[in-house]
PDB file of N, CA and C in Angstrom:
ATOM      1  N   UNK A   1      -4.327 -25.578   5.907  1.00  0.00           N
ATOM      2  CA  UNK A   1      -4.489 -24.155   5.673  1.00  0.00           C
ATOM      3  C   UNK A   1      -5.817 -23.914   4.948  1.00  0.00           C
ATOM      4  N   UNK A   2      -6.925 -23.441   5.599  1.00  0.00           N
ATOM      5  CA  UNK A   2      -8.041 -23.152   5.240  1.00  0.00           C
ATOM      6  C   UNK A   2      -8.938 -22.199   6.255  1.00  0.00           C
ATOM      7  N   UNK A   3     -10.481 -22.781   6.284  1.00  0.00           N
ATOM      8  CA  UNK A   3     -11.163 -22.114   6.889  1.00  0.00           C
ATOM      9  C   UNK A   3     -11.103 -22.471   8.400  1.00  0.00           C
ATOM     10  N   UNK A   4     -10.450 -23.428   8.854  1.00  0.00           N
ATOM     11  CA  UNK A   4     -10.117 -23.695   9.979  1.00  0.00           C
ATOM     12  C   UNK A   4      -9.291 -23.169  10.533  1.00  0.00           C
ATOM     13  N   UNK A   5      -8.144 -22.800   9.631  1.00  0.00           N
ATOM     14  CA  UNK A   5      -6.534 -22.025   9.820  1.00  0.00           C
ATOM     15  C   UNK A   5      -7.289 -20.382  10.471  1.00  0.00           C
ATOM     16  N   UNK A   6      -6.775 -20.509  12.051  1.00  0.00           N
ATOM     17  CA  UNK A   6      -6.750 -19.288  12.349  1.00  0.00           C
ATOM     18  C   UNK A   6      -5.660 -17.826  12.097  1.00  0.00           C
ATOM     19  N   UNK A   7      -4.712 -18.786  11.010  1.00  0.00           N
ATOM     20  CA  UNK A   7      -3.744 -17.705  10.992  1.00  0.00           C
ATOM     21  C   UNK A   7      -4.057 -16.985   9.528  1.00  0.00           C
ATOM     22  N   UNK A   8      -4.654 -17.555   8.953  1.00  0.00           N
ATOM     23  CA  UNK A   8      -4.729 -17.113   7.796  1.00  0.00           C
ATOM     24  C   UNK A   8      -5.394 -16.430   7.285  1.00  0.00           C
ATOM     25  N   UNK A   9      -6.105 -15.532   6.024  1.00  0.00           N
ATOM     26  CA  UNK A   9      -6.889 -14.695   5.538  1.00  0.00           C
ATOM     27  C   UNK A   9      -8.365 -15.762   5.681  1.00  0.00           C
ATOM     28  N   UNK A  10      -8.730 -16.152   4.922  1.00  0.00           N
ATOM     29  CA  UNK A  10     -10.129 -17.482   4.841  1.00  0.00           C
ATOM     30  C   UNK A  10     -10.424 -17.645   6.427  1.00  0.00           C
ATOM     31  N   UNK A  11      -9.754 -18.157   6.942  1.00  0.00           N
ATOM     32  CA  UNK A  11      -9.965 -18.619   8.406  1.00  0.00           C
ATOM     33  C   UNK A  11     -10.323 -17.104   8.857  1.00  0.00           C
ATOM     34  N   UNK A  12      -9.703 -16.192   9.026  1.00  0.00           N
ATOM     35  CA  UNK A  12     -10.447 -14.900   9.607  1.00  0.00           C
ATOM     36  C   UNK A  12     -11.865 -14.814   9.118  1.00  0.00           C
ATOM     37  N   UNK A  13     -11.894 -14.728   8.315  1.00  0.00           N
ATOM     38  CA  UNK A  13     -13.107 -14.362   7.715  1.00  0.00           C
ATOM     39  C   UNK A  13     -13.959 -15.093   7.919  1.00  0.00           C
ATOM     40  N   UNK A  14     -13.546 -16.913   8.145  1.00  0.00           N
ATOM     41  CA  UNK A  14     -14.731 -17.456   8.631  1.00  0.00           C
ATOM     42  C   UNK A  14     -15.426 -17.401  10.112  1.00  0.00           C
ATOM     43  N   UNK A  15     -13.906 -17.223  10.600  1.00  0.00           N
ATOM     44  CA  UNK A  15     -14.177 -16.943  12.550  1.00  0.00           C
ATOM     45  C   UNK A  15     -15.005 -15.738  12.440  1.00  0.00           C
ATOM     46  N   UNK A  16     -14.717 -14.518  11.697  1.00  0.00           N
ATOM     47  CA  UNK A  16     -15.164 -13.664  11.833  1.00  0.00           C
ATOM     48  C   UNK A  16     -14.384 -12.687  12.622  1.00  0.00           C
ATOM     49  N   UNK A  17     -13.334 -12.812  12.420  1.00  0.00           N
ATOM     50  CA  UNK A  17     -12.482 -12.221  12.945  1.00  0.00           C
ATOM     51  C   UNK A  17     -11.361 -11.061  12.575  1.00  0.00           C
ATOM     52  N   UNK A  18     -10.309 -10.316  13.327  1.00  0.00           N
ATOM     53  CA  UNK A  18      -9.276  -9.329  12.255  1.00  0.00           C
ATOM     54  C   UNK A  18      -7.879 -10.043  12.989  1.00  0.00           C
ATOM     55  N   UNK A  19      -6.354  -9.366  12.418  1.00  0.00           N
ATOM     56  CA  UNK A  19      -5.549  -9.946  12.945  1.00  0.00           C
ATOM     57  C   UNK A  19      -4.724  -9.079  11.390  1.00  0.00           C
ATOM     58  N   UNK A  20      -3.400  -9.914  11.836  1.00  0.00           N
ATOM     59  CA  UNK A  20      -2.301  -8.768  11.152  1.00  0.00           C
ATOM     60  C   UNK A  20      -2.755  -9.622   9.019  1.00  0.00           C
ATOM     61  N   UNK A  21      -3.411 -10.927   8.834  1.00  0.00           N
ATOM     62  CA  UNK A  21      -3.404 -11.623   8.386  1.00  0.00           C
ATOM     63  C   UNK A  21      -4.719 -11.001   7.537  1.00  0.00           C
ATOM     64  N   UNK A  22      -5.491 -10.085   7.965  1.00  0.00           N
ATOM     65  CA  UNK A  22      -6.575  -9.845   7.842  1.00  0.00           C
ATOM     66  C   UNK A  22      -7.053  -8.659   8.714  1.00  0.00           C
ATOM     67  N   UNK A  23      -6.242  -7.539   8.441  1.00  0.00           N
ATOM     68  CA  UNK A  23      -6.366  -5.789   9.002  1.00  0.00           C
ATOM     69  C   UNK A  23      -8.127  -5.342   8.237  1.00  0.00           C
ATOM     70  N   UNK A  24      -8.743  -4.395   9.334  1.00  0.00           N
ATOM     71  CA  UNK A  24     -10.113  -3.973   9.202  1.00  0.00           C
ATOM     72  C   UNK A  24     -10.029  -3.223   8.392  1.00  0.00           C
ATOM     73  N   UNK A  25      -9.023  -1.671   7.539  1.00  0.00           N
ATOM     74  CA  UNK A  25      -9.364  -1.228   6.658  1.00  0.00           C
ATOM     75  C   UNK A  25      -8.690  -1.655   5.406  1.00  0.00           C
ATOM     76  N   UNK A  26      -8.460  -3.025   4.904  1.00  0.00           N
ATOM     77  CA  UNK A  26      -7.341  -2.964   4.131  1.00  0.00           C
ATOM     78  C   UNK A  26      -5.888  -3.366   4.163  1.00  0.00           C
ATOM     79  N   UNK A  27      -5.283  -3.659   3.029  1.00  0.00           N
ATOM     80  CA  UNK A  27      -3.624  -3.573   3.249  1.00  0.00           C
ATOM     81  C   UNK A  27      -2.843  -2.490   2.614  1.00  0.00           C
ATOM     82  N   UNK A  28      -3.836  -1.834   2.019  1.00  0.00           N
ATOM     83  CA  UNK A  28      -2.858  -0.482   2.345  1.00  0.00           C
ATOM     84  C   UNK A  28      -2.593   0.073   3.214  1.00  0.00           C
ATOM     85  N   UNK A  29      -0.938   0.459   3.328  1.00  0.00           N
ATOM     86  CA  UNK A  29      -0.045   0.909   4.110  1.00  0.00           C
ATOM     87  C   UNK A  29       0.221   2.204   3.946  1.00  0.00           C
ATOM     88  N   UNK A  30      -0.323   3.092   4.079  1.00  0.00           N
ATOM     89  CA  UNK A  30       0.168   4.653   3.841  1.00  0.00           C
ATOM     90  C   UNK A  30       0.013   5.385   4.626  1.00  0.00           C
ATOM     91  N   UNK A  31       0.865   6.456   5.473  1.00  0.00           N
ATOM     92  CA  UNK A  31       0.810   7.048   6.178  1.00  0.00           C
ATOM     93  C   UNK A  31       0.385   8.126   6.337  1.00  0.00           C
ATOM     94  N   UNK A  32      -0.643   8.141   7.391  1.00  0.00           N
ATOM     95  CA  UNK A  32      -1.364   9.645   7.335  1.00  0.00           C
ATOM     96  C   UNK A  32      -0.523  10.822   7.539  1.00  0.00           C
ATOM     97  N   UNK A  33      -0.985  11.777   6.988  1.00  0.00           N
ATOM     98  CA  UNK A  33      -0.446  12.808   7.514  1.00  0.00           C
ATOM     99  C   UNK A  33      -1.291  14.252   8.422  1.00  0.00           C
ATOM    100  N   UNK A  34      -0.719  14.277   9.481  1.00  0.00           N
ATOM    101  CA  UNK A  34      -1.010  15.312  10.132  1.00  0.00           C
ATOM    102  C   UNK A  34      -1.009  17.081   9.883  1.00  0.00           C
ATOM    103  N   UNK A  35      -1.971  17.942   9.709  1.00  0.00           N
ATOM    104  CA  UNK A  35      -1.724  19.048   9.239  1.00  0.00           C
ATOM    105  C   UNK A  35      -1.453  20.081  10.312  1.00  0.00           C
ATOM    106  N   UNK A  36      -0.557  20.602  10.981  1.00  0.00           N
ATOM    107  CA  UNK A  36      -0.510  21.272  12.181  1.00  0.00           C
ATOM    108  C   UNK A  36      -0.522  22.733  11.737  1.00  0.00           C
ATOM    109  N   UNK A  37      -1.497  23.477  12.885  1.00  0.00           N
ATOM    110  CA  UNK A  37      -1.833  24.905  12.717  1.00  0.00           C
ATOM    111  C   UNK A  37      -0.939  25.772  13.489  1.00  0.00           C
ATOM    112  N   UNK A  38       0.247  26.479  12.881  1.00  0.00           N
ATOM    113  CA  UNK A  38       0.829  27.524  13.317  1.00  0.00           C
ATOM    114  C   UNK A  38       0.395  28.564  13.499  1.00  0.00           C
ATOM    115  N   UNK A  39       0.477  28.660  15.125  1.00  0.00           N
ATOM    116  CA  UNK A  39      -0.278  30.022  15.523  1.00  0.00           C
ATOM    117  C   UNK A  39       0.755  31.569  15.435  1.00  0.00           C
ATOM    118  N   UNK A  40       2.038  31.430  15.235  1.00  0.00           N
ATOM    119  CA  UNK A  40       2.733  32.658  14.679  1.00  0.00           C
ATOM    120  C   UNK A  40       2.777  32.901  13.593  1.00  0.00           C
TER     121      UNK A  40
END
């Protein structure tokens, strides 16, 4: 488990890579919210 390990955080980063191990904005988890415009 290292920079070789493709499953892991280090190993992404060395491949240069993303994956559930290593998400592009972050590990925060929070859900957006949508603002919808009522037209009545």
């Amino acid at each position: 488990m290292g920079k070789g390990d493709k499953k892991t955080k280090r190993g992404k980063i060395v491949n240069g890579t993303y994956g559930v191990s290593r998400p592009r904005k972050g590990n925060k988890s929070s859900a957006k919210t949508q603002k919808t415009k009522s037209d009545k």
